[in-house]
C-alpha atoms as a PDB file:
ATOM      1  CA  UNK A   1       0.000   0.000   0.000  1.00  0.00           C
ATOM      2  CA  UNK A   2       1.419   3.322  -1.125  1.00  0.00           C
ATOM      3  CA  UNK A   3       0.181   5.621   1.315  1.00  0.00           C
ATOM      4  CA  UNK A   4      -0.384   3.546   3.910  1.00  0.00           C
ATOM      5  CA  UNK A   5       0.941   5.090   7.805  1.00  0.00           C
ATOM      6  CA  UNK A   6       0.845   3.933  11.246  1.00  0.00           C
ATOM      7  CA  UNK A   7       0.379   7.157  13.473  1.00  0.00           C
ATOM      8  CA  UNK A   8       0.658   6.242  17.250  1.00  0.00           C
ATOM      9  CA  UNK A   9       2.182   8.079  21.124  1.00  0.00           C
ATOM     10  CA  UNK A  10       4.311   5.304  22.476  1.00  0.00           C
ATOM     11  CA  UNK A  11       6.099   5.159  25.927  1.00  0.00           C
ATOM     12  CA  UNK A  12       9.525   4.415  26.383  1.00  0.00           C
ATOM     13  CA  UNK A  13       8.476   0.939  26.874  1.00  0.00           C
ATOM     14  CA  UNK A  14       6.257   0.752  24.360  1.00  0.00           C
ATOM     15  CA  UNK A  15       2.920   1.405  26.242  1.00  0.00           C
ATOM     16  CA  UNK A  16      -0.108   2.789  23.854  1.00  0.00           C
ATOM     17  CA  UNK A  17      -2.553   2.021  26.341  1.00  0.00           C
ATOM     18  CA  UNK A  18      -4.869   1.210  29.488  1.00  0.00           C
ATOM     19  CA  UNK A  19      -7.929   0.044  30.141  1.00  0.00           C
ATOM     20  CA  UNK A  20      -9.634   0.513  26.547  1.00  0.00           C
ATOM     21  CA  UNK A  21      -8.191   4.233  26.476  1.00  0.00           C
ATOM     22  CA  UNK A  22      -5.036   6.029  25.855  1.00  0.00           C
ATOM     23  CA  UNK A  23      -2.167   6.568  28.712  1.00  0.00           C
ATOM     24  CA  UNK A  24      -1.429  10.152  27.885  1.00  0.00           C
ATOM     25  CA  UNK A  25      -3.035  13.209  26.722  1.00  0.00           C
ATOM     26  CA  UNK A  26      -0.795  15.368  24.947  1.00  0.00           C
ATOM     27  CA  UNK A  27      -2.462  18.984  23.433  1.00  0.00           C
ATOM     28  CA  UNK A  28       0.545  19.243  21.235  1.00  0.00           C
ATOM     29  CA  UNK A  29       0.411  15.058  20.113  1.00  0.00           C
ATOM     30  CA  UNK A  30      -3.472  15.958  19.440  1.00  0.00           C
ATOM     31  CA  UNK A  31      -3.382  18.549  17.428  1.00  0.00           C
ATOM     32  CA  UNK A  32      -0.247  16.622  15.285  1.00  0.00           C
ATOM     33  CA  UNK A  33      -2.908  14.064  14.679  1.00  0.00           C
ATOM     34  CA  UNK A  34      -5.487  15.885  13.535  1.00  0.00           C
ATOM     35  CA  UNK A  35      -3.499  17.950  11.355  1.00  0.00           C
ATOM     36  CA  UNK A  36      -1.775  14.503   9.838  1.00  0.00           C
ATOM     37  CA  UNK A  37      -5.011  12.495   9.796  1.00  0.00           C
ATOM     38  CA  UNK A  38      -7.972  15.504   9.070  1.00  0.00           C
ATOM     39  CA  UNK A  39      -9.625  14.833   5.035  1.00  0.00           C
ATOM     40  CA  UNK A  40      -8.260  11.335   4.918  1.00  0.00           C
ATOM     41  CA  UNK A  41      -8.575   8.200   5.997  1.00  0.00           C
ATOM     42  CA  UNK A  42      -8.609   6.909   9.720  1.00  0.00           C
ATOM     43  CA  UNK A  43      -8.341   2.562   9.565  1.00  0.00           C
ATOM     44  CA  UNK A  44      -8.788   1.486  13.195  1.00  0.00           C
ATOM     45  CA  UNK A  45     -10.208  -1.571  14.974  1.00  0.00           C
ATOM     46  CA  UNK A  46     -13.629  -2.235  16.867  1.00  0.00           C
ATOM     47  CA  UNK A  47     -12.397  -1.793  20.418  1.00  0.00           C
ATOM     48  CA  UNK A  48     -10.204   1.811  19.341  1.00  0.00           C
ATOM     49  CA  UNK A  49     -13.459   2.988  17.576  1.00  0.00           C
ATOM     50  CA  UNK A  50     -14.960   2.371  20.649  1.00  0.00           C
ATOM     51  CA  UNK A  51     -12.802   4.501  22.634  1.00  0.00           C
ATOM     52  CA  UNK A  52     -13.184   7.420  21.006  1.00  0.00           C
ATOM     53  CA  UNK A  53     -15.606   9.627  23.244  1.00  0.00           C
ATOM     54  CA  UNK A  54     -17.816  10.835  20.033  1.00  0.00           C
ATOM     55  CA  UNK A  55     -17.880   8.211  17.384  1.00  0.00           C
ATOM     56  CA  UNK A  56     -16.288   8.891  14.205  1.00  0.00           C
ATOM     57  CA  UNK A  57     -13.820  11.017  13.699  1.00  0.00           C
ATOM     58  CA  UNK A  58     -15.091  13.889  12.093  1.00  0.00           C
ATOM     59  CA  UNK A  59     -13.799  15.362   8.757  1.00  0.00           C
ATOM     60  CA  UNK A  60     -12.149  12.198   8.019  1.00  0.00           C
ATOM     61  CA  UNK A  61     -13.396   8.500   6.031  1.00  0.00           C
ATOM     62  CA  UNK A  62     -13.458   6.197   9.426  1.00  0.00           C
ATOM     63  CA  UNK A  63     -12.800   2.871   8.452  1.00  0.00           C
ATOM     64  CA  UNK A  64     -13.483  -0.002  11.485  1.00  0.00           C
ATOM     65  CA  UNK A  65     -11.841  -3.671  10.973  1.00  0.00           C
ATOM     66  CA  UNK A  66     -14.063  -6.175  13.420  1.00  0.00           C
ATOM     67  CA  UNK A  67     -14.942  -9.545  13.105  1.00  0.00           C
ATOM     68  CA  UNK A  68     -18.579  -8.874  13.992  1.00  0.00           C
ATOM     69  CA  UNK A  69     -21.182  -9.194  11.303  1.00  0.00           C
ATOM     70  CA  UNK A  70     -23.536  -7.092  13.764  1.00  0.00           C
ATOM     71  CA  UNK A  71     -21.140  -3.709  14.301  1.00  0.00           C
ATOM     72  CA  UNK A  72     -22.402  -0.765  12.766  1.00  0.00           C
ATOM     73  CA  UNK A  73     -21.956   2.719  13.628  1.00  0.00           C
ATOM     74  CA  UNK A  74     -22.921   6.197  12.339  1.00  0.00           C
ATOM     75  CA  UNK A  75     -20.070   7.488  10.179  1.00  0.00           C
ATOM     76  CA  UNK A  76     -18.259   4.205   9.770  1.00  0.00           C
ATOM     77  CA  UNK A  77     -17.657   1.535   7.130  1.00  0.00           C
ATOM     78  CA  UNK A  78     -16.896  -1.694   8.270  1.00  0.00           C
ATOM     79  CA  UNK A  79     -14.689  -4.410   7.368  1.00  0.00           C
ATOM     80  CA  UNK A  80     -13.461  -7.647   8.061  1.00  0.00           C
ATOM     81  CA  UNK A  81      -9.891  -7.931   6.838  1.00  0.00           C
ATOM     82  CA  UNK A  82      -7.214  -5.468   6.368  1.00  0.00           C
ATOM     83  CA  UNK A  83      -7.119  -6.789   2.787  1.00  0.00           C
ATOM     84  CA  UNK A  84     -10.721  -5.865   2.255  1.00  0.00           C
ATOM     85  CA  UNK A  85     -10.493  -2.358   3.280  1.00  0.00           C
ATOM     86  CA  UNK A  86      -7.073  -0.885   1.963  1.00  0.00           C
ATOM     87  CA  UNK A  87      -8.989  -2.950  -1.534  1.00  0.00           C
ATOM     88  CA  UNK A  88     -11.520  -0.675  -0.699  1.00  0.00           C
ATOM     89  CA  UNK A  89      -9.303   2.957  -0.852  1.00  0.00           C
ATOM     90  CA  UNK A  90      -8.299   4.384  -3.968  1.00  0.00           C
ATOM     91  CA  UNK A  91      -4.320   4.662  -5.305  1.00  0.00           C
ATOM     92  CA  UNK A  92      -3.575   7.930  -3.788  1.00  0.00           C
ATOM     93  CA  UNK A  93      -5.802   8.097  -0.609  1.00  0.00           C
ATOM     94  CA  UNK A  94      -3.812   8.657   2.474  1.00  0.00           C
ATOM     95  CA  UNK A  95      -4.997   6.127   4.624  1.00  0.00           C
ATOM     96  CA  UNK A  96      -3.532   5.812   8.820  1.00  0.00           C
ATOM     97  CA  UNK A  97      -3.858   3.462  10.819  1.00  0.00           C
ATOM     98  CA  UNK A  98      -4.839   4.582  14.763  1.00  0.00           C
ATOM     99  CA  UNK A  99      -4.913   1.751  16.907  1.00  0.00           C
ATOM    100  CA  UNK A 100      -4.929  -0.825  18.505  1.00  0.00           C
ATOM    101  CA  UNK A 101      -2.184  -3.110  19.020  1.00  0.00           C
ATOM    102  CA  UNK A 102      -3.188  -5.813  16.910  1.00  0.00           C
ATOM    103  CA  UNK A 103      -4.076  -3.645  14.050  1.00  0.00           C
ATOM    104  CA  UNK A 104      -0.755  -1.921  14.475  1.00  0.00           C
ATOM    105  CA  UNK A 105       1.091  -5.199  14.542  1.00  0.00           C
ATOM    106  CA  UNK A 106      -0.186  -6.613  10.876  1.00  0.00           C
ATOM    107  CA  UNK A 107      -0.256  -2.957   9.790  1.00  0.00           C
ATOM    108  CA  UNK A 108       3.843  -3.214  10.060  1.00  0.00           C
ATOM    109  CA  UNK A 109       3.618  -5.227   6.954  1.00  0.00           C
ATOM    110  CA  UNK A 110       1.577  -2.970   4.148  1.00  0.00           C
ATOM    111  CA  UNK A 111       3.037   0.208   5.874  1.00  0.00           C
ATOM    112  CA  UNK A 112       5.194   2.540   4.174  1.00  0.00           C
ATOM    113  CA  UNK A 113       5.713   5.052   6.587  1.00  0.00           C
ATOM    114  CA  UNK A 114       5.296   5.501  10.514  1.00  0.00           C
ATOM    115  CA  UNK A 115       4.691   8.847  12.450  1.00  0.00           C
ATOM    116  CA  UNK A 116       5.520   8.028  16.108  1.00  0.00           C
ATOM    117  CA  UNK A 117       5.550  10.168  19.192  1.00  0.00           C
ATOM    118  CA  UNK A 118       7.838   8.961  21.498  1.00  0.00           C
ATOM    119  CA  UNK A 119       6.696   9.938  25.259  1.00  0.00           C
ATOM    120  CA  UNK A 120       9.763  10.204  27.252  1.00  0.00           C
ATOM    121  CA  UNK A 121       7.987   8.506  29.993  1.00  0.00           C
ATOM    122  CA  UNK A 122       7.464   4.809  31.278  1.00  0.00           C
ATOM    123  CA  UNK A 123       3.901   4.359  32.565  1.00  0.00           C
ATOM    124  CA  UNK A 124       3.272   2.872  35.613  1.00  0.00           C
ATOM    125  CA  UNK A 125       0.485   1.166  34.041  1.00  0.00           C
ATOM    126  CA  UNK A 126      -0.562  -0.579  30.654  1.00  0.00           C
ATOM    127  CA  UNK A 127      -1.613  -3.565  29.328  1.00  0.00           C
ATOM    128  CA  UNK A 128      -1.357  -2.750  25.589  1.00  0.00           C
ATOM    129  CA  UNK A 129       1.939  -2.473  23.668  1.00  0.00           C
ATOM    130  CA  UNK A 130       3.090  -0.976  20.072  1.00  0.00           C
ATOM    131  CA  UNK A 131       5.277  -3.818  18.246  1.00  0.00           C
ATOM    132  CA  UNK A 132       9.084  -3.377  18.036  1.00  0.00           C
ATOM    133  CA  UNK A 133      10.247  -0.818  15.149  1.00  0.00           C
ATOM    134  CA  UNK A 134      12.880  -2.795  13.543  1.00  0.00           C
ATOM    135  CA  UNK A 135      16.056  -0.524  12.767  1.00  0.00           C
ATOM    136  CA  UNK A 136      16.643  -2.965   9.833  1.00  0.00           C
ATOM    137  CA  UNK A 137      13.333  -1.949   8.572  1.00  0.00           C
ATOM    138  CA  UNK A 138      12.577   1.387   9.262  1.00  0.00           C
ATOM    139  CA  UNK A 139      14.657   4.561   8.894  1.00  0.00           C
ATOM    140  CA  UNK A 140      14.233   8.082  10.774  1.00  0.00           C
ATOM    141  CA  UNK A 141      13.926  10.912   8.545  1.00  0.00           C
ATOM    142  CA  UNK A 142      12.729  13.648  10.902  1.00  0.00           C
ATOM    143  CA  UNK A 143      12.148  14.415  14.441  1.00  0.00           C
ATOM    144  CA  UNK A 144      10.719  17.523  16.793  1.00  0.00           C
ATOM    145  CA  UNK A 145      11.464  17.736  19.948  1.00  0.00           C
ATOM    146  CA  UNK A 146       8.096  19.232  22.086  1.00  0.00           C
ATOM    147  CA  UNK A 147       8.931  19.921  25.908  1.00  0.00           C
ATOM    148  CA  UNK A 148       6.859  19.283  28.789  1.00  0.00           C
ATOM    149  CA  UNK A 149       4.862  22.158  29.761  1.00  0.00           C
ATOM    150  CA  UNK A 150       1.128  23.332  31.137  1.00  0.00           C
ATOM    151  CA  UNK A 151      -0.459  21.234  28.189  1.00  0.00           C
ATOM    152  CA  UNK A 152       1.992  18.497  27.835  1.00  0.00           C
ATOM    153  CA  UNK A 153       2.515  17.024  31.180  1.00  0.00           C
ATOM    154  CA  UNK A 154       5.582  14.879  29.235  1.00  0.00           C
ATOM    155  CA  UNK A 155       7.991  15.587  26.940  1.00  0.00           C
ATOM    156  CA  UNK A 156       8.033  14.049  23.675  1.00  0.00           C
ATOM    157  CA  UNK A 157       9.713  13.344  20.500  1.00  0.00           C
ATOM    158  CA  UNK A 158       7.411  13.116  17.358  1.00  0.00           C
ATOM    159  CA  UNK A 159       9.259  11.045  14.825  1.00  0.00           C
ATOM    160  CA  UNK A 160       8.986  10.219  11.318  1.00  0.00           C
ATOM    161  CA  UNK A 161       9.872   7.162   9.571  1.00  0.00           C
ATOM    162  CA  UNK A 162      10.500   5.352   6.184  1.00  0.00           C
ATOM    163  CA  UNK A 163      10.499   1.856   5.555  1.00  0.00           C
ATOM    164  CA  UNK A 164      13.744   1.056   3.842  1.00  0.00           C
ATOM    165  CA  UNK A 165      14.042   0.147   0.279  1.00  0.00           C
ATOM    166  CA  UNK A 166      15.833  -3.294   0.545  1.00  0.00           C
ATOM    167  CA  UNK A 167      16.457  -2.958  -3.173  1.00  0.00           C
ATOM    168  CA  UNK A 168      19.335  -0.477  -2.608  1.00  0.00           C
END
């Protein structure tokens, strides 16, 4: 998939989350995603659409990956496979992927690029992880450094990256 990106704020130990919601709330991370994510496409499983405190993002395609025949939801088109919806975008539709883990984790595979905050923080609670960014895989091409301050109770690092060409 050509434009095809994981978006994500992970801990230092790879924390994304905590009981069904996220572990930090960072104005600065926020407004990074909705600048990166608003007119396009947001791909996201059941239990992360179910998070969200309004429904579908709005000002975006929402795109929900469950195994449940019965899920529907205003403002959301549903799918069964990753396969099935990314066969459902067009060529140049910028589609990112929000969450969860397990979405993240086959996501890895059809990505082409990742944009990753990096909370300079380890939790002192989670029970969901991002997977490992392989080195070999994935290259950093840019990165801004946000302190901590009254909105951003951690500091942060959001980075981007490329998946290297192994043709090279």
């Amino acid at each position: 998939m050509k434009n095809l990106t994981i978006i994500a704020a992970v801990a230092q130990n790879g924390a994304i989350g905590y009981k069904g919601g996220l572990i930090y709330k960072l104005a600065a991370d926020m407004q990074h995603f909705r600048r990166a994510t608003m007119g396009h496409t947001v791909l996201m499983g059941r239990l992360t659409f179910e998070s969200l405190p309004k429904g579908a993002l709005p000002h975006r395609r929402n795109m929900v990956l469950t195994r449940s025949k019965s899920f529907s939801a205003e403002g959301v088109e549903r799918f069964s496979s990753m396969a099935d919806a990314l066969a459902a975008t067009t060529p140049d539709e910028e589609v990112y992927v929000i969450g969860g883990a397990s979405l993240y984790a086959e996501a890895m595979a059809w990505a082409t690029r990742l944009l990753i905050t990096h909370v300079e923080h380890t939790p002192k609670d989670a029970d969901v992880f991002f997977p490992h960014i392989d080195e070999q895989t994935w290259h950093c091409v840019a990165r801004e450094y946000h302190a901590a301050d009254a909105d951003n109770e951690q500091a942060f690092v959001i980075a981007e990256y490329e998946k290297t060409d192994d043709t090279e």
